[in-house]
Structure formats: structure tokens, C-alpha cells
C-alpha atoms as a PDB file:
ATOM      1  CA  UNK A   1     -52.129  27.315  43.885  1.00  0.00           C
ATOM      2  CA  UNK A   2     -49.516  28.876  41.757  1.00  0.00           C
ATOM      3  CA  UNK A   3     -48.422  24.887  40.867  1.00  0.00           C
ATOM      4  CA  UNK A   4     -52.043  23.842  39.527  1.00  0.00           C
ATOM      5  CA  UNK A   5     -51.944  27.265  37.552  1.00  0.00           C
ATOM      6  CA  UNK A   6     -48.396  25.859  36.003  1.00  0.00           C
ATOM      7  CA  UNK A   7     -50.064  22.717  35.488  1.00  0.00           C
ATOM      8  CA  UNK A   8     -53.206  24.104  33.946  1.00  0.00           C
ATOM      9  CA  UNK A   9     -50.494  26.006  31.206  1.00  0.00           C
ATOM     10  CA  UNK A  10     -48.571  23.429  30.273  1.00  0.00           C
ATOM     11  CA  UNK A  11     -51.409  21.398  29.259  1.00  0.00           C
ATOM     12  CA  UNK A  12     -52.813  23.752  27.447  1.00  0.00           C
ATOM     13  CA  UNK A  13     -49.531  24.683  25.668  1.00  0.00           C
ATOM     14  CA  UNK A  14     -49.396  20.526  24.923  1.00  0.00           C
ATOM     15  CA  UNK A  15     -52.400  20.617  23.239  1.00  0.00           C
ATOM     16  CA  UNK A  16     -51.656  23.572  21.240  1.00  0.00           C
ATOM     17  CA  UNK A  17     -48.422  21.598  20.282  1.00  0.00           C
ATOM     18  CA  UNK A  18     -50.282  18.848  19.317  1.00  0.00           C
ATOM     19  CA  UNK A  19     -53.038  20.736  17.235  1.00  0.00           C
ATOM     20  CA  UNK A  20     -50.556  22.352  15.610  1.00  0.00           C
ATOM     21  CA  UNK A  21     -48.300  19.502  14.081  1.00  0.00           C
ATOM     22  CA  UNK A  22     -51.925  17.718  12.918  1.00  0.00           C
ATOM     23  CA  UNK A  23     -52.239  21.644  11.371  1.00  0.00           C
ATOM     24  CA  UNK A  24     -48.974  20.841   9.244  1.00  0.00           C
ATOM     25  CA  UNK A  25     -49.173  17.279   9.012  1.00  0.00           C
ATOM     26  CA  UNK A  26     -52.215  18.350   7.071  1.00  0.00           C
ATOM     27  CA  UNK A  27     -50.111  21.450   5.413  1.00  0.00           C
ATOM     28  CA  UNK A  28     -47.514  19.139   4.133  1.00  0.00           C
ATOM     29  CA  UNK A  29     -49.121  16.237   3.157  1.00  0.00           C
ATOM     30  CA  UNK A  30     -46.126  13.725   3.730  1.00  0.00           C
ATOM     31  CA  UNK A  31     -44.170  16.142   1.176  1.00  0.00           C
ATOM     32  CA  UNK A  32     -41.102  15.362   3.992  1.00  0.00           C
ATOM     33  CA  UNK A  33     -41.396  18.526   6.158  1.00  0.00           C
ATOM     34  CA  UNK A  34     -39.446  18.331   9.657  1.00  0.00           C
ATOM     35  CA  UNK A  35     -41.951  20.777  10.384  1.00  0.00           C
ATOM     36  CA  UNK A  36     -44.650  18.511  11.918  1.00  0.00           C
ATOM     37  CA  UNK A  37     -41.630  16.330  13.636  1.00  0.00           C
ATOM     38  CA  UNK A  38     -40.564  19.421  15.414  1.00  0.00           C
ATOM     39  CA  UNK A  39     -43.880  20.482  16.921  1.00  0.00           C
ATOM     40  CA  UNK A  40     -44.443  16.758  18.070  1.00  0.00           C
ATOM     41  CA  UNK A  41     -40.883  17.493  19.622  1.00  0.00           C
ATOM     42  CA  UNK A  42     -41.802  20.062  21.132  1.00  0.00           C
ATOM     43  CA  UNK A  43     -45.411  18.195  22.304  1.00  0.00           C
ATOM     44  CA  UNK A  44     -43.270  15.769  23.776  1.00  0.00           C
ATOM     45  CA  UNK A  45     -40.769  17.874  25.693  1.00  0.00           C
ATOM     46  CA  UNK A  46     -43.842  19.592  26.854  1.00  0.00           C
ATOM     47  CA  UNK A  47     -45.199  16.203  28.472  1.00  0.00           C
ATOM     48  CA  UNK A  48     -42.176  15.383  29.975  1.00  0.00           C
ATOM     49  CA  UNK A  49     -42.185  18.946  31.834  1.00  0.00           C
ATOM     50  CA  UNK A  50     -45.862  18.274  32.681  1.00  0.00           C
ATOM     51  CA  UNK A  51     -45.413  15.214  34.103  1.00  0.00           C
ATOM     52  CA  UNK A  52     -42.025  16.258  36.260  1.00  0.00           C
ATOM     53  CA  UNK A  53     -44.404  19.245  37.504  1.00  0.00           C
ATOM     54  CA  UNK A  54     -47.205  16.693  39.064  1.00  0.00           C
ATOM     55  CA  UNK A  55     -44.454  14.225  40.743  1.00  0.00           C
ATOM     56  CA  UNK A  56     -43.128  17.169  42.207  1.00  0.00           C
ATOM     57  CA  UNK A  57     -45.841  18.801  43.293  1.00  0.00           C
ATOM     58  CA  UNK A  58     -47.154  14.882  44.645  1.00  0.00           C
ATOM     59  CA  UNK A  59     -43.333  14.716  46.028  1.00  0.00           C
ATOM     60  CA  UNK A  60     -43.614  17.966  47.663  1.00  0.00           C
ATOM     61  CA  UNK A  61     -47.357  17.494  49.453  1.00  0.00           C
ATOM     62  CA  UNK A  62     -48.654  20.552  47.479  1.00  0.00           C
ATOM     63  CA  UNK A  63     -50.840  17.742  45.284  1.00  0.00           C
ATOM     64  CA  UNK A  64     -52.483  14.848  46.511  1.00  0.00           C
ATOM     65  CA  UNK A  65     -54.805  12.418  45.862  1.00  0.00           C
ATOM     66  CA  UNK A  66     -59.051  13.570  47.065  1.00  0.00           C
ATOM     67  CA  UNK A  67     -61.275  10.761  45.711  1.00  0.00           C
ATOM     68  CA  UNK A  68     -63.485  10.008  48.616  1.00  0.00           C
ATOM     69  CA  UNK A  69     -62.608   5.885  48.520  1.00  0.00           C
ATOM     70  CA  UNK A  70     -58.927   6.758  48.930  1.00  0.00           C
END
């Protein structure tokens, strides 16, 4: 349980990320800001630690795969 609620975060955090570099991509209006390159950084890094959560919760047997035609 406690790995979907980790899942669940991170997610949200990525979309947070990602709202908030279109937020200063909007700000800076391509004045050259490493602002918005930052965040999507940050967006990214958060992906990455997303998607190293699911294959180890899939590696582990604490995720799996419930679709009824599997």
C-alpha cells in the first residue's frame, strides 16, 4: 500500500513540476531564464524516480498487472 501511496506523490509532484515551468515559460517569455529549464529538470528527474518506483514495485511482486484478459 505504502508503494502506490509513493507512486500516487510522485505523480502528483511531476505534474506540479510541469505546471510550474509552463507558469514561467509564460513568466519569462523566452527573455533566456534557466528558470523554466530547471523545473523541467526537475520534471524529469521526477519521472525517472517514478518510473524506477513501478519496476520495482513490478520487480518486487508488490504491483502487478489485473486487467481481466491478462
Amino acid at each position: 500500500m505504502m508503494l502506490k501511496i509513493i507512486i500516487v506523490v510522485l505523480f502528483l509532484a511531476n505534474l506540479a513540476a510541469l505546471g510550474s515551468a509552463f507558469y514561467t515559460l509564460l513568466l519569462d517569455q523566452g527573455r533566456g531564464g534557466t528558470r523554466t529549464a530547471r523545473l523541467l529538470l526537475v520534471r524529469v528527474s521526477l519521472a525517472a524516480m517514478l518510473l524506477i518506483v513501478i519496476v520495482y514495485g513490478i520487480w518486487t511482486g508488490q504491483l502487478g498487472i489485473s486487467a481481466p484478459w491478462h
